[in-house]
C-alpha atoms as a PDB file:
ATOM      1  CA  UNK A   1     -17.311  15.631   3.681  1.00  0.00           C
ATOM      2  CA  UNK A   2     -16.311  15.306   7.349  1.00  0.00           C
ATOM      3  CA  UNK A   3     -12.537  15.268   7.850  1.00  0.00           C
ATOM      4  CA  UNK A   4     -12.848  12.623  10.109  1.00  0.00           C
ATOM      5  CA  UNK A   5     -14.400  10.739   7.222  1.00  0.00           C
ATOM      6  CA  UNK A   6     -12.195  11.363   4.244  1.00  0.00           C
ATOM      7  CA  UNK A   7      -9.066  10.710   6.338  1.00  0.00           C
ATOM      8  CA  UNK A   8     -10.502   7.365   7.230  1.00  0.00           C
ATOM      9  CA  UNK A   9     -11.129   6.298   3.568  1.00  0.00           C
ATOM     10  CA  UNK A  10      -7.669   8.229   2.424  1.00  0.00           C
ATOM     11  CA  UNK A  11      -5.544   5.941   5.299  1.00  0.00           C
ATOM     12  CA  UNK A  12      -7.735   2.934   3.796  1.00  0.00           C
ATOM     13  CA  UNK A  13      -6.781   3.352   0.358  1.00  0.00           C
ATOM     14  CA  UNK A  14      -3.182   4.220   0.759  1.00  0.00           C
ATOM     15  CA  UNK A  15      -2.775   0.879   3.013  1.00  0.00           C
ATOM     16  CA  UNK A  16      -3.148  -1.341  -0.104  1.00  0.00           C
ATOM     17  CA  UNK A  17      -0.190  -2.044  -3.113  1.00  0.00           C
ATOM     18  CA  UNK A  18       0.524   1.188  -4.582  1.00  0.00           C
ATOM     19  CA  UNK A  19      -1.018   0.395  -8.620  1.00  0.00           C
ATOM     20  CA  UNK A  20      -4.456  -0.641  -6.622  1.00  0.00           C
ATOM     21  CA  UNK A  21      -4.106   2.619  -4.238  1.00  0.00           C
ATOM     22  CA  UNK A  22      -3.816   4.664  -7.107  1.00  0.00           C
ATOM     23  CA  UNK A  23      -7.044   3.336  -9.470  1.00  0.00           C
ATOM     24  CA  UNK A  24      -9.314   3.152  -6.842  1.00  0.00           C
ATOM     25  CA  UNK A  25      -8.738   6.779  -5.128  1.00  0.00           C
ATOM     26  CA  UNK A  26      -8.183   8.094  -8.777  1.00  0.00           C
ATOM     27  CA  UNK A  27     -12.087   6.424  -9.387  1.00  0.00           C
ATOM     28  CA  UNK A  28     -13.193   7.717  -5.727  1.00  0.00           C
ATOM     29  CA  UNK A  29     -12.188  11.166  -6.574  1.00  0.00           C
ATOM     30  CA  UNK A  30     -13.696  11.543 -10.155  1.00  0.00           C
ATOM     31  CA  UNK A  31     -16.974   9.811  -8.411  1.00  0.00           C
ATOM     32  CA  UNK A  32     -17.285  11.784  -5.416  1.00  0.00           C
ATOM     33  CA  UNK A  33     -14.167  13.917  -4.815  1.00  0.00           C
ATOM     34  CA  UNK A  34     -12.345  16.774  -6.821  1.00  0.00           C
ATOM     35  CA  UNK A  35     -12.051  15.633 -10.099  1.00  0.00           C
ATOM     36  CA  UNK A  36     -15.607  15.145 -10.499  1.00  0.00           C
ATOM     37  CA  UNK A  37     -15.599  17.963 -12.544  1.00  0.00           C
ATOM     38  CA  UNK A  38     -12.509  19.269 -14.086  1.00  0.00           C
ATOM     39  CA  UNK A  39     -11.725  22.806 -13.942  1.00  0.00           C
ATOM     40  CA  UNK A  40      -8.529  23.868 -15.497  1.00  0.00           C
ATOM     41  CA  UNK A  41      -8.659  27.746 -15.234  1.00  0.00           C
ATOM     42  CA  UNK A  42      -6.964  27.918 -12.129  1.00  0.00           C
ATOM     43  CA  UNK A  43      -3.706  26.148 -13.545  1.00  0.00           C
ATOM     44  CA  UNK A  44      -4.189  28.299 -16.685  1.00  0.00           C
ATOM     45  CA  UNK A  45      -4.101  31.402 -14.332  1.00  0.00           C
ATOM     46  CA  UNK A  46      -1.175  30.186 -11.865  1.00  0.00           C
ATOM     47  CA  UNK A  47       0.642  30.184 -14.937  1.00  0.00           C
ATOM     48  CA  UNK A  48      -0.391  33.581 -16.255  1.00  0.00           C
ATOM     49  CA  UNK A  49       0.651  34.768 -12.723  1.00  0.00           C
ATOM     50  CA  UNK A  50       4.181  33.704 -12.761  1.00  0.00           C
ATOM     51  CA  UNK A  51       4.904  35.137 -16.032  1.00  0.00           C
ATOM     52  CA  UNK A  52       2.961  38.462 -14.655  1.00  0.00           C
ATOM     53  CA  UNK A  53       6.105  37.980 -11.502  1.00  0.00           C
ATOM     54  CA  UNK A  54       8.669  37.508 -13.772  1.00  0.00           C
ATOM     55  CA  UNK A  55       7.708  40.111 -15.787  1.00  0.00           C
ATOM     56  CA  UNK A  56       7.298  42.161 -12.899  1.00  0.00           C
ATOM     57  CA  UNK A  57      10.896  41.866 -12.125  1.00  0.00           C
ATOM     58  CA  UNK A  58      11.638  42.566 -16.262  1.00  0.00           C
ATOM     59  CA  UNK A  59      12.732  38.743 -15.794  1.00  0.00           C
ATOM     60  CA  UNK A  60      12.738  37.636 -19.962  1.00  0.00           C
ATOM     61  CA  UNK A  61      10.799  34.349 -19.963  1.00  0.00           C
ATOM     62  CA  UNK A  62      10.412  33.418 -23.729  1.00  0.00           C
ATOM     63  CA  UNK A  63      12.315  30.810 -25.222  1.00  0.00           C
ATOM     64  CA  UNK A  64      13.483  29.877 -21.396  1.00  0.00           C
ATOM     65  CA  UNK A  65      13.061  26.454 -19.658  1.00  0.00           C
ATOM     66  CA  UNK A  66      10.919  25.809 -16.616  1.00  0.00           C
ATOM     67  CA  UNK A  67      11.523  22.915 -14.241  1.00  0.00           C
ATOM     68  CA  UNK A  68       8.178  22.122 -12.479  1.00  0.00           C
ATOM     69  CA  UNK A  69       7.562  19.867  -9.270  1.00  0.00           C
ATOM     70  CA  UNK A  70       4.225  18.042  -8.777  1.00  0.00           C
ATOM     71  CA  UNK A  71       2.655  17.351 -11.881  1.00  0.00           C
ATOM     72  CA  UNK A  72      -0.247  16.259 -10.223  1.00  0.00           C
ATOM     73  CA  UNK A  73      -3.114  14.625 -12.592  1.00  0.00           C
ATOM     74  CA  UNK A  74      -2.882  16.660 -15.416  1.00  0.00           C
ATOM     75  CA  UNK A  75      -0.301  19.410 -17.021  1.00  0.00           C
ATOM     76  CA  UNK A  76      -2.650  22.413 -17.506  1.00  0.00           C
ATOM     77  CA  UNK A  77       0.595  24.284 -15.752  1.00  0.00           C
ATOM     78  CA  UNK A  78       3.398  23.646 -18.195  1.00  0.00           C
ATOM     79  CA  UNK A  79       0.646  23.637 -20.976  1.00  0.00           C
ATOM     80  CA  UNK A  80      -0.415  27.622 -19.822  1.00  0.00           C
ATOM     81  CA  UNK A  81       3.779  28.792 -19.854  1.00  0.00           C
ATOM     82  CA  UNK A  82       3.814  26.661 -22.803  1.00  0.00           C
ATOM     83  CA  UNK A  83       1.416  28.741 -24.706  1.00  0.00           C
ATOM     84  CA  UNK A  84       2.492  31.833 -23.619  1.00  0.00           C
ATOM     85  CA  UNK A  85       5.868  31.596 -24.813  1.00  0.00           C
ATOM     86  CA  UNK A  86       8.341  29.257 -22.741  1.00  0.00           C
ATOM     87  CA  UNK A  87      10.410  26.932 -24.422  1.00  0.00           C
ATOM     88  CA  UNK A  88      10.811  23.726 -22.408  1.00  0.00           C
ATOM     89  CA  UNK A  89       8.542  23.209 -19.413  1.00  0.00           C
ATOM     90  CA  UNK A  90      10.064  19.766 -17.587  1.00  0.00           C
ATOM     91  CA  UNK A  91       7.070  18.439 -15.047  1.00  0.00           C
ATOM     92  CA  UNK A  92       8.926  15.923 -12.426  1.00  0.00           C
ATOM     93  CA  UNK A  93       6.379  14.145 -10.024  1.00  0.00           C
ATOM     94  CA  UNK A  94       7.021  11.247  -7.421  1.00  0.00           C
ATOM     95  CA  UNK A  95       3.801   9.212  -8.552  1.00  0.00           C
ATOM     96  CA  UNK A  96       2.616   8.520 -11.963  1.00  0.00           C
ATOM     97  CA  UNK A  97      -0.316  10.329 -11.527  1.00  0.00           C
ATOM     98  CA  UNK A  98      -1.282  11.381 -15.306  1.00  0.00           C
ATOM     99  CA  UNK A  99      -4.556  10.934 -15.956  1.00  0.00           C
ATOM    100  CA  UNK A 100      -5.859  10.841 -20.114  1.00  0.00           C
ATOM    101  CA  UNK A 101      -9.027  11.297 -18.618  1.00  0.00           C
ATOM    102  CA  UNK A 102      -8.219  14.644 -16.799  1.00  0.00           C
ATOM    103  CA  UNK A 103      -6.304  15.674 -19.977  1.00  0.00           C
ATOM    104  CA  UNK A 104      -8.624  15.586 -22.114  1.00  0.00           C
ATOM    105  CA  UNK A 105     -11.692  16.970 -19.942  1.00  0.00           C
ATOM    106  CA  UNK A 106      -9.206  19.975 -19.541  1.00  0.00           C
ATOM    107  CA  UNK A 107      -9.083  20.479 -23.156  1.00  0.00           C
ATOM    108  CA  UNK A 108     -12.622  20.123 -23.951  1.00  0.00           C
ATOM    109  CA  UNK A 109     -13.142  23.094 -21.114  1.00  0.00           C
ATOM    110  CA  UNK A 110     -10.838  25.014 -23.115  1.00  0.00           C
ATOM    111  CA  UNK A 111     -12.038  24.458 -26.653  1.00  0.00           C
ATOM    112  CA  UNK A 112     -15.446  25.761 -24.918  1.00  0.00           C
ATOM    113  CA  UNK A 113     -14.193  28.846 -23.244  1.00  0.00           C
ATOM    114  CA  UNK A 114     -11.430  29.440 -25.773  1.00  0.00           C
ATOM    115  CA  UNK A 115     -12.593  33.227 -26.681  1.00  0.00           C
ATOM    116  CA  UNK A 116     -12.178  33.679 -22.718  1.00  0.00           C
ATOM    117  CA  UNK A 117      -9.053  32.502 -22.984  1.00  0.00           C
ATOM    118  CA  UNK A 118      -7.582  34.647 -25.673  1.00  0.00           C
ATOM    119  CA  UNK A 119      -8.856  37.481 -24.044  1.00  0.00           C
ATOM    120  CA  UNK A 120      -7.761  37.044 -20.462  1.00  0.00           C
ATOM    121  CA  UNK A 121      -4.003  36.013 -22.251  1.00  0.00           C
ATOM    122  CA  UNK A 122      -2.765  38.286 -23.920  1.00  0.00           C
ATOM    123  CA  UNK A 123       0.579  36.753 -25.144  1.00  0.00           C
ATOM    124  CA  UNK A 124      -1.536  33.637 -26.063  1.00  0.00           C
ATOM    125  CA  UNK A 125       0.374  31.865 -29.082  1.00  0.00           C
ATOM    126  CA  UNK A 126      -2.430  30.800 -31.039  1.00  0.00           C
ATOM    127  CA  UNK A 127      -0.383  28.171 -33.225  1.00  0.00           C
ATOM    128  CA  UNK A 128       1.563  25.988 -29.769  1.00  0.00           C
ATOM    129  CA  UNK A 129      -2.395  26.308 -28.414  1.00  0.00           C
ATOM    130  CA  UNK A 130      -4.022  24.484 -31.808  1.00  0.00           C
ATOM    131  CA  UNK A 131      -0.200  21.744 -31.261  1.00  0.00           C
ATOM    132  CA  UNK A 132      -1.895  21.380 -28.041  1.00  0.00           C
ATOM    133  CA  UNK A 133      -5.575  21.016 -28.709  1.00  0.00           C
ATOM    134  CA  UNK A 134      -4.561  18.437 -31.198  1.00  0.00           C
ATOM    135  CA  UNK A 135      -3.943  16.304 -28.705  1.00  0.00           C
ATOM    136  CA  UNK A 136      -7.644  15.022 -28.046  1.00  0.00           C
ATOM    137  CA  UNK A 137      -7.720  12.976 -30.766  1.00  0.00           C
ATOM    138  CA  UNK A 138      -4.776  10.596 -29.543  1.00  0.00           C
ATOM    139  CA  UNK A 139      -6.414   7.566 -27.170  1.00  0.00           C
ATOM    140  CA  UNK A 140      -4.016   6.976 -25.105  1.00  0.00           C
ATOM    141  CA  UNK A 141      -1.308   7.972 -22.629  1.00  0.00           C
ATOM    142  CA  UNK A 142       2.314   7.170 -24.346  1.00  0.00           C
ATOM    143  CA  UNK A 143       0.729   8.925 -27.490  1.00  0.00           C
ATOM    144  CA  UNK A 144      -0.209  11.944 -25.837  1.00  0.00           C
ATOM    145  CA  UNK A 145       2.800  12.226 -23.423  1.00  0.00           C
ATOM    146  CA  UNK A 146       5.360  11.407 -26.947  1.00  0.00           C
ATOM    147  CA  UNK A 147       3.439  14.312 -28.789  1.00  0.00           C
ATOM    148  CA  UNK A 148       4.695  16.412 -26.169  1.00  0.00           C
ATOM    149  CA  UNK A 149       7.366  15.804 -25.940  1.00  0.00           C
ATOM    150  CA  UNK A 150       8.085  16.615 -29.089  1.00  0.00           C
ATOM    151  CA  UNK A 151       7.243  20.067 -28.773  1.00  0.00           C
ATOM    152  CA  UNK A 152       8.305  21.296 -25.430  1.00  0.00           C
ATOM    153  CA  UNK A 153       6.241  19.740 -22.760  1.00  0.00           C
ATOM    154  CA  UNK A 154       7.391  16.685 -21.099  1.00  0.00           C
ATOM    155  CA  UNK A 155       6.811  14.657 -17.716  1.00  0.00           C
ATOM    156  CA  UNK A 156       8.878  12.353 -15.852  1.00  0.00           C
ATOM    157  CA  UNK A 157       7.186  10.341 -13.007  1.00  0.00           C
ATOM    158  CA  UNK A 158       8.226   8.616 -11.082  1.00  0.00           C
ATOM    159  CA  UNK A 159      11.417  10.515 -10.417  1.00  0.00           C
ATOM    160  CA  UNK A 160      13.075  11.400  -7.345  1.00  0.00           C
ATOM    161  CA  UNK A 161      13.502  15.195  -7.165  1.00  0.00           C
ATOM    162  CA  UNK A 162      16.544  14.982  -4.684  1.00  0.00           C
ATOM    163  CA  UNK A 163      18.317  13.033  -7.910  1.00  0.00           C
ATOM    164  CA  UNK A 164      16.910  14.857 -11.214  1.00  0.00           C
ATOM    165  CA  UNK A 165      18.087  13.504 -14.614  1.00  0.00           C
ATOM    166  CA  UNK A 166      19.412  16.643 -16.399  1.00  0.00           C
ATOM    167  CA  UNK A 167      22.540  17.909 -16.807  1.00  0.00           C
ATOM    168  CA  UNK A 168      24.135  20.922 -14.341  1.00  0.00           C
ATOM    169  CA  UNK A 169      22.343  24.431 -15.155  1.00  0.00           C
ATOM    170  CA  UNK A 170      20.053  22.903 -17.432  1.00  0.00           C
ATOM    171  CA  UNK A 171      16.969  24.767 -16.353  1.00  0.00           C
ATOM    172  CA  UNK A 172      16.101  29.136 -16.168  1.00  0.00           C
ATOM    173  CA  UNK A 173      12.926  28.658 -13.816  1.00  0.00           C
ATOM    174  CA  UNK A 174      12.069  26.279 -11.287  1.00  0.00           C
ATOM    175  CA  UNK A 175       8.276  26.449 -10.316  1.00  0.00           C
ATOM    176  CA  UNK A 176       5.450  24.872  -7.999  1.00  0.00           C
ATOM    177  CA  UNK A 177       2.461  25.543  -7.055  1.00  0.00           C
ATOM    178  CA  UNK A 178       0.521  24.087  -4.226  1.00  0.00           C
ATOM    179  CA  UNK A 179       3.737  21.282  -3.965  1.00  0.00           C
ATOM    180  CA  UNK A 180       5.723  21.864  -1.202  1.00  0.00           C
ATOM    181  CA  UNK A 181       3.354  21.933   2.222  1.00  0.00           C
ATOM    182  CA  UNK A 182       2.792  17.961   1.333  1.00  0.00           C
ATOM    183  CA  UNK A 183       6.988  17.796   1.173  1.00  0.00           C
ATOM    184  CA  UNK A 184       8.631  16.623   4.604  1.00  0.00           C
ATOM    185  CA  UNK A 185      10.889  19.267   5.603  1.00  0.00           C
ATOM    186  CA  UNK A 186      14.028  17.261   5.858  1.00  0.00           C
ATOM    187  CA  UNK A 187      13.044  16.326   2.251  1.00  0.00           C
ATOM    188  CA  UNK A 188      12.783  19.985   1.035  1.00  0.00           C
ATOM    189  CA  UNK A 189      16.697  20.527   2.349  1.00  0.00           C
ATOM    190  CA  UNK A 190      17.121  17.490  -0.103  1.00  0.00           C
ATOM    191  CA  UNK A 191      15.738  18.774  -3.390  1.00  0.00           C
ATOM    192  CA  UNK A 192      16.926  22.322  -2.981  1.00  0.00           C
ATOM    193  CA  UNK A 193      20.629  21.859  -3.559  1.00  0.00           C
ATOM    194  CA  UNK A 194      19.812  19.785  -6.665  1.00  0.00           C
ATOM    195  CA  UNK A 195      17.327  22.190  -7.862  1.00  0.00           C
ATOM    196  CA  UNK A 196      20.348  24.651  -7.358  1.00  0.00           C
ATOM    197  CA  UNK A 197      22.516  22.102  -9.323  1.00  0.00           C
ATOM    198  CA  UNK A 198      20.540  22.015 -12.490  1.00  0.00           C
ATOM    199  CA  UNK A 199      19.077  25.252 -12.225  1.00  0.00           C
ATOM    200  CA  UNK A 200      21.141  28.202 -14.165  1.00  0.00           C
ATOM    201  CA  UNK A 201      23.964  30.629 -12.639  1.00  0.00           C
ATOM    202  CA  UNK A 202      20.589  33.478 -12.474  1.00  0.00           C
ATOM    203  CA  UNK A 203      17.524  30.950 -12.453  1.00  0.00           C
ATOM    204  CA  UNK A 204      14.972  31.804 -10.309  1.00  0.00           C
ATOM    205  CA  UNK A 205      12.751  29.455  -8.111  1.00  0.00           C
ATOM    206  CA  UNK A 206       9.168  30.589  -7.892  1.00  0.00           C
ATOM    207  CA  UNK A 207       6.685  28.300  -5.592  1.00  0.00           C
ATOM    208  CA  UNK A 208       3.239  28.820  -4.590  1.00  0.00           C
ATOM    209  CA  UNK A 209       2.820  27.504  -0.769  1.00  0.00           C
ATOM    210  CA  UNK A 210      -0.863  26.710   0.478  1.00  0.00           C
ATOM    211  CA  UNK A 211      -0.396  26.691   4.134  1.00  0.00           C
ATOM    212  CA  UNK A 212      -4.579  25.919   4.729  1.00  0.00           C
ATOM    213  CA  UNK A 213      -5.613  22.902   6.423  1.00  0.00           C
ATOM    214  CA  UNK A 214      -6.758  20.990   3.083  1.00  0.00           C
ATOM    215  CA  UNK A 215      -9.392  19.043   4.916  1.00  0.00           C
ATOM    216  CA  UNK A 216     -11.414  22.050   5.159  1.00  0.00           C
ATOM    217  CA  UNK A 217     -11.371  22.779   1.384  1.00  0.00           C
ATOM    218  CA  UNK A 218     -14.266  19.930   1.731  1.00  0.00           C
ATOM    219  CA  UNK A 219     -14.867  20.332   4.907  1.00  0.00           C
ATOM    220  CA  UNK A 220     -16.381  23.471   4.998  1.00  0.00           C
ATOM    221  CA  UNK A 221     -17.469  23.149   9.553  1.00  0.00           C
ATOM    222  CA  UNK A 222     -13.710  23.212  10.294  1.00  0.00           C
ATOM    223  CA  UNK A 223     -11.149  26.252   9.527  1.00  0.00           C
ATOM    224  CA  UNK A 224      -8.598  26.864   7.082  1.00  0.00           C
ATOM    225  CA  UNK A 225      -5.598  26.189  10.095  1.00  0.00           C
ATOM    226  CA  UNK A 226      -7.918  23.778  11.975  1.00  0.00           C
ATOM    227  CA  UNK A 227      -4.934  21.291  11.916  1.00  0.00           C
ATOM    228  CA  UNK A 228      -2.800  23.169  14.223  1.00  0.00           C
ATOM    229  CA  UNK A 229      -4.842  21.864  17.068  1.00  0.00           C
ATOM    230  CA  UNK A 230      -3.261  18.256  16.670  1.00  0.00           C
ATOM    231  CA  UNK A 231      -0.406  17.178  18.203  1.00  0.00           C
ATOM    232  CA  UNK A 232       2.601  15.827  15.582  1.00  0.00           C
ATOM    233  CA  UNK A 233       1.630  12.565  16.664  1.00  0.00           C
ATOM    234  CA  UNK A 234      -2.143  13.015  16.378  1.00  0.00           C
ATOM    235  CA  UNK A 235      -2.334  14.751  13.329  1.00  0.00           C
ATOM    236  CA  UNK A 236       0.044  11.951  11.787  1.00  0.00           C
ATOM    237  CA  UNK A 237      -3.275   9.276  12.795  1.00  0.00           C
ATOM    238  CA  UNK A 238      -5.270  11.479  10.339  1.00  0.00           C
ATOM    239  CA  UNK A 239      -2.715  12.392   7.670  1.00  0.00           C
ATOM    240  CA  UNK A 240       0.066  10.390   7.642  1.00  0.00           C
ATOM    241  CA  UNK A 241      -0.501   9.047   4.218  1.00  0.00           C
ATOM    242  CA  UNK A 242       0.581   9.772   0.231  1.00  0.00           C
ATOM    243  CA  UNK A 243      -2.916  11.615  -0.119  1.00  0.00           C
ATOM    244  CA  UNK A 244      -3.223  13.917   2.134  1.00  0.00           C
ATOM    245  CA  UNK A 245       0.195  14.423   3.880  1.00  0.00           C
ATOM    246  CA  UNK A 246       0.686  18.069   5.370  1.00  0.00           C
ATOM    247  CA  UNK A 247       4.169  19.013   7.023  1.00  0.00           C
ATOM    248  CA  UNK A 248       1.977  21.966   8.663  1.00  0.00           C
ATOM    249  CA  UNK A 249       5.109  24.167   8.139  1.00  0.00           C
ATOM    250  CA  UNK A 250       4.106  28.171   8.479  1.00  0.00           C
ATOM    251  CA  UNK A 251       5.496  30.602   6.497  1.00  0.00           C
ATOM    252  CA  UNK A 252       8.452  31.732   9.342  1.00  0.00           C
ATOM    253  CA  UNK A 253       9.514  28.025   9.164  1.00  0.00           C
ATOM    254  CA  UNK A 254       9.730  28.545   5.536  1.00  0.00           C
ATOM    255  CA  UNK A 255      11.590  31.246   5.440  1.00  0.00           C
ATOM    256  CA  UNK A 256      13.868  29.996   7.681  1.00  0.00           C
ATOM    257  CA  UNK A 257      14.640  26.755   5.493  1.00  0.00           C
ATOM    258  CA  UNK A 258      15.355  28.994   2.604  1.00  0.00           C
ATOM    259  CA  UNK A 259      17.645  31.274   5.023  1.00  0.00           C
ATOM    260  CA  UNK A 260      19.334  27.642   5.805  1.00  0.00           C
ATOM    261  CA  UNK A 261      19.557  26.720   2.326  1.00  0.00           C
ATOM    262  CA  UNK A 262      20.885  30.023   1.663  1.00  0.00           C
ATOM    263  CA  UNK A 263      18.602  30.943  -0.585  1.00  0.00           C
ATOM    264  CA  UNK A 264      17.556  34.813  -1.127  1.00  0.00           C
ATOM    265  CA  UNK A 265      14.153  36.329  -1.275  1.00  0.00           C
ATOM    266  CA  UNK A 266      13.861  38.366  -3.987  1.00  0.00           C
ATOM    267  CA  UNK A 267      10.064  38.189  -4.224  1.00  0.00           C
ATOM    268  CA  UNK A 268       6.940  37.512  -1.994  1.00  0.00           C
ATOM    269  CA  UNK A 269       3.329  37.858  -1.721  1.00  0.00           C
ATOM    270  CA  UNK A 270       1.193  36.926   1.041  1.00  0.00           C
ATOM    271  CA  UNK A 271      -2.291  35.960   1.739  1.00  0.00           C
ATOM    272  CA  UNK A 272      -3.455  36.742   5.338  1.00  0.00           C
ATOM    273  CA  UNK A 273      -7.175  36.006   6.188  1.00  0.00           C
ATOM    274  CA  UNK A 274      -8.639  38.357   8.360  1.00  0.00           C
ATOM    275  CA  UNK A 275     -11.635  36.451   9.467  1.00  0.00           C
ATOM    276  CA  UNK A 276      -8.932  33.820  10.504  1.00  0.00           C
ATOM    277  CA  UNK A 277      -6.506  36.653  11.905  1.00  0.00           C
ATOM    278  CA  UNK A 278      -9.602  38.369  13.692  1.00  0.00           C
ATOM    279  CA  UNK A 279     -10.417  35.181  15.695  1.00  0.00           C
ATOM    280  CA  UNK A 280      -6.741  34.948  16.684  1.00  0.00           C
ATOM    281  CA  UNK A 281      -6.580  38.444  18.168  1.00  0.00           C
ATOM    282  CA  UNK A 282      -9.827  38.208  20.262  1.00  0.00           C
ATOM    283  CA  UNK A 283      -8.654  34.615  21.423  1.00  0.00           C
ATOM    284  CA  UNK A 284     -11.877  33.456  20.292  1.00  0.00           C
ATOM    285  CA  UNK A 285     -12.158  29.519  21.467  1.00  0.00           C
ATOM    286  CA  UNK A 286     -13.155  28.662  18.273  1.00  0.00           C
ATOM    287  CA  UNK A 287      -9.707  28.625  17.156  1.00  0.00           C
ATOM    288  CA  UNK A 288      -7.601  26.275  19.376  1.00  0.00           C
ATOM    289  CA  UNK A 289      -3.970  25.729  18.815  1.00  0.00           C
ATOM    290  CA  UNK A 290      -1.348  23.176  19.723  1.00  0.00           C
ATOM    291  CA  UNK A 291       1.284  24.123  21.851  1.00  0.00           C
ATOM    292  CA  UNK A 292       3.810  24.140  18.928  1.00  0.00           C
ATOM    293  CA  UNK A 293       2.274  26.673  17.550  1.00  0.00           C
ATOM    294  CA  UNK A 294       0.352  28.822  19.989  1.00  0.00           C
ATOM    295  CA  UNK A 295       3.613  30.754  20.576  1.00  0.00           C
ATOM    296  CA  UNK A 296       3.713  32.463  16.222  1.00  0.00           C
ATOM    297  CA  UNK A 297       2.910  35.590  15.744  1.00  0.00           C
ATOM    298  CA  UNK A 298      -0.495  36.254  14.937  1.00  0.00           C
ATOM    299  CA  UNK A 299      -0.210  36.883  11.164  1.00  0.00           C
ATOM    300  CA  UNK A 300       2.084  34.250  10.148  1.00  0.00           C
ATOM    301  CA  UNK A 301      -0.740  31.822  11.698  1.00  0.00           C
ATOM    302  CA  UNK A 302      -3.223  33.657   9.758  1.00  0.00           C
ATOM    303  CA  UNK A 303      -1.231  33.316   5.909  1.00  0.00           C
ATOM    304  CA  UNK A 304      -2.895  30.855   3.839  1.00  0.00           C
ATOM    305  CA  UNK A 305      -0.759  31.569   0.951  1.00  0.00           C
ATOM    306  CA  UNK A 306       2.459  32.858  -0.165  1.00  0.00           C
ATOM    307  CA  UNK A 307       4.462  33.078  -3.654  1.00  0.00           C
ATOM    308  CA  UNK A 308       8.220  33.123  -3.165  1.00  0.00           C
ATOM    309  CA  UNK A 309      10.419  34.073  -5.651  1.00  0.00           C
ATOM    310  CA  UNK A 310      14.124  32.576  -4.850  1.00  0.00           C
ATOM    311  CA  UNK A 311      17.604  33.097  -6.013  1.00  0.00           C
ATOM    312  CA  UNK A 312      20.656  30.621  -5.076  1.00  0.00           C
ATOM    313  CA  UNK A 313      23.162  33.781  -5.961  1.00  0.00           C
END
């Protein structure tokens, strides 16, 4: 779909009262958009990959707690450390965006490619994956979220991540994934000190940053940085709304907040896209870029992704 398009139906939506806004893009996007078919093996795998970090680092991460922000539709995330041997995993979004729907297509996908599953997972607990799978036979949303609950997996939204409701040092891990490029920066500043608040004396902060224009994960004729051509003002026109706002923050402006919030890097792993970082070298005039940001270097422009792994101490 045309960028141009989608942002025009996106700024539509979001203009009406917030329970409408919510049913009708949730029905747009399992009609035409992303959720038309529900894939949850790349949740499953995020998950698998920060256990691989933390192992990486001989970090422990069984029996420990996880803190998660952006639960997004579903909570394939939690559910994958879940399985694998975490004890608590706490999912904290700003919208109410749990979908039964979602849920359960998830599982079904699962139940279907479960032998691929135990293969590619090797410290798959069988048993909390059958207390999971169970869940498809509740109908409906307070029975499902209750269940679990009960065993380890719990959601909070709507909740304000700059004033979580747990006690000091409550939490080992705090993770995201694909959250915090649709964060206002003076936001992030907010939630980090009470992320250090609740998080433990060694806890670790591990977030996934997409730093790709997201039009043009549908919009295949534009580039994955296509929105640094836009002024602050411009790009606000096209994406200035709760579903599809991008702070367009690279990765030196994110290491810089975490310098200013103090926090230390005791992990990272980049993504630079050559085709992207090719075009940028030979000044091709394909690639055209605002004057707040025609001045990075070459490969931060270029970094679609990162993992950072983050200490307070």
């Amino acid at each position: 779909m045309d960028y141009r398009v989608k942002s025009l139906i996106q700024r539509s939506i979001a203009s009406l009262p917030s329970d409408l806004s919510y049913k009708l893009y949730y029905l747009i996007q399992r009609k035409f958009g992303g959720l038309k078919s529900v894939d949850p093996f790349p949740s499953l795998l995020k998950g698998r990959k920060i256990l691989e970090i933390l192992s990486g680092m001989s970090i422990d991460f069984e029996g420990k707690s996880f803190l998660e922000l952006g639960a997004g539709r579903s909570l394939i995330l939690p559910l994958s450390l879940y399985i694998q041997g975490a004890r608590e995993v706490v999912s904290v979004d700003l919208n109410p965006y749990f979908s039964i729907d979602i849920w359960n297509d998830s599982l079904k996908s699962i139940v279907e490619n479960i032998d691929i599953i135990k293969k590619d997972f090797p410290k798959l607990d069988s048993h909390r994956l059958d207390l999971v799978l169970s869940t498809k036979n509740l109908d409906n949303v307070a029975q499902i979220l209750g269940f679990l609950n009960s065993i380890g997996i719990r959601y909070i939204a709507p909740c304000d991540s700059t004033r979580l409701p747990f006690r000091d040092k409550y939490f080992d891990f705090q993770i995201s994934t694909n959250v915090l490029e649709h964060i206002p920066k003076n936001k992030i500043s907010g939630i980090f000190p009470e992320i250090k608040r609740v998080l433990s004396e060694d806890g670790l902060c591990l977030n996934l940053i997409d730093y790709s224009d997201h039009f043009a994960h549908s919009d295949h004729n534009i580039s994955l940085i296509h929105f640094l051509r836009f002024s602050s003002q411009d790009f606000k026109s096209l994406a200035g709304n709760r579903y599809m706002y991008m702070n367009r923050l690279r990765d030196d402006d994110f290491q810089q907040l975490f310098a200013d919030l103090e926090m230390k890097t005791i992990f990272s792993e980049k993504v630079v896209d050559s085709s992207i970082l090719n075009l940028l070298k030979t000044n091709d005039k394909s690639v055209f870029l605002h004057d707040d940001f025609k001045f990075k270097e070459k490969d931060c422009l270029a970094t679609t992704h990162a993992w950072y792994g983050l200490s307070f101490s």
